[in-house]
Protein backbone atom coordinates (compact mmCIF):
# COMPACT_ATOMS: atom_id res chain seq x y z
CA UNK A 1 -72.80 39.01 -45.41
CA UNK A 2 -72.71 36.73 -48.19
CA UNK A 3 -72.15 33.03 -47.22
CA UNK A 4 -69.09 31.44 -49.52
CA UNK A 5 -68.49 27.82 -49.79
CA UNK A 6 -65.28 26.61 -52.17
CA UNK A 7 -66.15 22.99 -53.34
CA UNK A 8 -63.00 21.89 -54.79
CA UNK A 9 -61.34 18.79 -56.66
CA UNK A 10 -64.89 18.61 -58.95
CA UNK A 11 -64.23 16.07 -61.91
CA UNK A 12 -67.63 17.09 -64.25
CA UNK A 13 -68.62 20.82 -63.14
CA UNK A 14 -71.52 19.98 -65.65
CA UNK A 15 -73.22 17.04 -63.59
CA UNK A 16 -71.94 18.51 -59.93
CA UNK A 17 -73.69 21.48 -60.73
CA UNK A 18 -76.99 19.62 -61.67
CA UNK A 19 -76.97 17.77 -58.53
CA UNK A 20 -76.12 21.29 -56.19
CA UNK A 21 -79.12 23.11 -58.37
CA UNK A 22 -81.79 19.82 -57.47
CA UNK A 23 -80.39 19.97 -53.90
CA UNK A 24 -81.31 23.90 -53.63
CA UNK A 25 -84.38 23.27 -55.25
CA UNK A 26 -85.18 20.57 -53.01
CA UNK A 27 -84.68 23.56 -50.15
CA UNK A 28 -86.95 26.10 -52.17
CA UNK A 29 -84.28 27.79 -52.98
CA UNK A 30 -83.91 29.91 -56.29
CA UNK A 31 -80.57 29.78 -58.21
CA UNK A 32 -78.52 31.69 -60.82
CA UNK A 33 -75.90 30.13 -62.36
CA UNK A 34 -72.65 32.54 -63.80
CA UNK A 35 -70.39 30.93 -66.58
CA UNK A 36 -68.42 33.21 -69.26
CA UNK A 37 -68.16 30.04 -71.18
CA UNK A 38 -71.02 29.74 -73.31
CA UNK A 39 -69.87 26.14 -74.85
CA UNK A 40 -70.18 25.27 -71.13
CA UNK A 41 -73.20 27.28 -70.29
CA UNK A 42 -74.74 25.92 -73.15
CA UNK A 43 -73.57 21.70 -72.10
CA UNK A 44 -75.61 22.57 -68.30
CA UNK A 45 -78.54 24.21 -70.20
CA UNK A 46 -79.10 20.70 -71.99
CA UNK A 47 -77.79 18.86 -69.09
CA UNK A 48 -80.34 20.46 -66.80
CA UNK A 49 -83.14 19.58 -69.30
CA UNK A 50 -81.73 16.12 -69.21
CA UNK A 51 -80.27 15.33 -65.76
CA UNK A 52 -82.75 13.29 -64.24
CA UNK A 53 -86.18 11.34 -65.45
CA UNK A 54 -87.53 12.00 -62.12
CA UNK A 55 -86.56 15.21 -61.42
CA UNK A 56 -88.23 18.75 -63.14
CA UNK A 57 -85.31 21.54 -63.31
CA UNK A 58 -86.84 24.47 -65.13
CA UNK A 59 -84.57 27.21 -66.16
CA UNK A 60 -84.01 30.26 -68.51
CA UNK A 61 -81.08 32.54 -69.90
CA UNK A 62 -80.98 35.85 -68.10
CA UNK A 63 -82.70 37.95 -70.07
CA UNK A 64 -85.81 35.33 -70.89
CA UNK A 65 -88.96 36.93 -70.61
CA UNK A 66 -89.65 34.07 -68.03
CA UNK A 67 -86.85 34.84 -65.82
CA UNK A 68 -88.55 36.90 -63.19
CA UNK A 69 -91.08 33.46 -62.81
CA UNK A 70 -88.74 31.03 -62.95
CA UNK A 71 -86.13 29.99 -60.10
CA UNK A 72 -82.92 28.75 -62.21
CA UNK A 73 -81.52 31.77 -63.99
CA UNK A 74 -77.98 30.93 -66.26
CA UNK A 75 -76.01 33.75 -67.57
CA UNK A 76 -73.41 34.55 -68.71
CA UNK A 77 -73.55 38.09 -68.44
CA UNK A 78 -71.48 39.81 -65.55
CA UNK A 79 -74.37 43.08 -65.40
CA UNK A 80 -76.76 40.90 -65.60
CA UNK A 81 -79.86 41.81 -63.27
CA UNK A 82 -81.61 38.98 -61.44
CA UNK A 83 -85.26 38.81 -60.01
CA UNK A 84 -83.65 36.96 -56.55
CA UNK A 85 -80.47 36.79 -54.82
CA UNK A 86 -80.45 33.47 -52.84
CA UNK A 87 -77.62 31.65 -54.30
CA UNK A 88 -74.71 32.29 -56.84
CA UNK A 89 -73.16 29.32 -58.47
CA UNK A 90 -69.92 30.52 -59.57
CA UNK A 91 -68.00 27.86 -62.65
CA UNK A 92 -65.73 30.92 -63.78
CA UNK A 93 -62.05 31.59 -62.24
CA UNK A 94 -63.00 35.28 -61.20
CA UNK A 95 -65.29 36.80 -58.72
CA UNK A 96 -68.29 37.29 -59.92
CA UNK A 97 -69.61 41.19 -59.97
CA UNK A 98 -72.16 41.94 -57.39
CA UNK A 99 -71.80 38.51 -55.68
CA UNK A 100 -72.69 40.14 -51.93
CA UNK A 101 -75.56 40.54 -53.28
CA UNK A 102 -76.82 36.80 -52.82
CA UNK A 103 -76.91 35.30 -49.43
CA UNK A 104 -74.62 32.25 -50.29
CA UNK A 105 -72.31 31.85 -53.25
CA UNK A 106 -71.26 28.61 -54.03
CA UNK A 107 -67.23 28.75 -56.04
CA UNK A 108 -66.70 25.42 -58.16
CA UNK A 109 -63.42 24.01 -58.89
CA UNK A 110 -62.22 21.69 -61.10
CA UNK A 111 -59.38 19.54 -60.34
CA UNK A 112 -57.56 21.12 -63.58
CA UNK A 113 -54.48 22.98 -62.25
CA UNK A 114 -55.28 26.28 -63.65
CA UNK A 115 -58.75 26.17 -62.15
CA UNK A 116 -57.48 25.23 -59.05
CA UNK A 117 -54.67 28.27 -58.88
CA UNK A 118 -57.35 30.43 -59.66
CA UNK A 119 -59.63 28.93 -57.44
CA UNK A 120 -56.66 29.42 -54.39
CA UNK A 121 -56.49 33.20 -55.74
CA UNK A 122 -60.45 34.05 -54.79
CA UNK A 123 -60.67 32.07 -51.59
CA UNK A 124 -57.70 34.71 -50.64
CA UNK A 125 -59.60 37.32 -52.49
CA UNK A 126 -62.40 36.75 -50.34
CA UNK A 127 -60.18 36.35 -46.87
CA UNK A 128 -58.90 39.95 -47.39
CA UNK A 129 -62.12 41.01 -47.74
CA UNK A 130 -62.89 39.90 -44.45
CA UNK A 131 -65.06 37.01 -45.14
CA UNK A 132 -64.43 33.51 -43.64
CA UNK A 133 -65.13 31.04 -47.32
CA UNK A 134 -65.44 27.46 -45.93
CA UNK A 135 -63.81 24.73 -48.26
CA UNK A 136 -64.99 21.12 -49.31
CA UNK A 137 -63.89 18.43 -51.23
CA UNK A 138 -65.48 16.62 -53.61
CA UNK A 139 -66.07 13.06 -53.45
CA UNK A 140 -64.65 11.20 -56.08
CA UNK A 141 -67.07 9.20 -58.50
């Protein structure tokens, strides 16, 4: 069963995410990232290039010829197919399509009220599904 964390209260999705994605690839681990909004998919694609002098964060679009070789995958594409299934960053306000098929997914919410209502809405979602989400807060920076 697919592990589901909620972290909630996020000021910059943008830079969080950046610093979750160099944590999991501090772990090994490989990483897609889902966002229908392409202005914002598009912001963490240049972020990620740019997040850190000391730290290397390849990644490719789903789709890129290079994205069965490389270990950060964005999309924006609900169908998309992905070469691994270790963890899901979720930054929409639905539940991402074939999301039991990673073994963690990791839901980020703004502190923006319609986020956050939306966020509420999936952690339920996920409850009635039978799944036990855990929930954390972020610091404030």
């Amino acid at each position: 069963m697919t592990r589901i964390d909620f972290h909630s209260n996020v000021a910059d999705k943008i830079s969080y995410t950046c610093r979750l994605i160099r944590k999991a690839r501090a772990a090994n681990c490989k990483v897609v990232v889902f966002d229908n909004d392409q202005v914002q998919l598009s912001k963490l694609n240049e972020a990620l290039w740019n997040f850190s002098e000391s730290d290397f964060l390849p990644h490719v679009m789903s789709g890129d010829s290079l994205a069965r070789q490389t270990a950060i995958i964005l999309t924006d594409d609900a169908n998309a197919e992905f070469p691994h299934h270790e963890l899901l960053i979720n930054l929409t306000q639905r539940i991402p399509k074939n999301f039991n098929r990673f073994t963690r997914l990791i839901e980020i919410i703004s502190s923006e009220q319609q986020d956050t209502n939306s966020g509420r809405e999936r952690y339920r979602n996920y409850q009635q599904q039978g799944m036990t989400p855990t929930h954390i807060v972020a610091k404030s920076t």
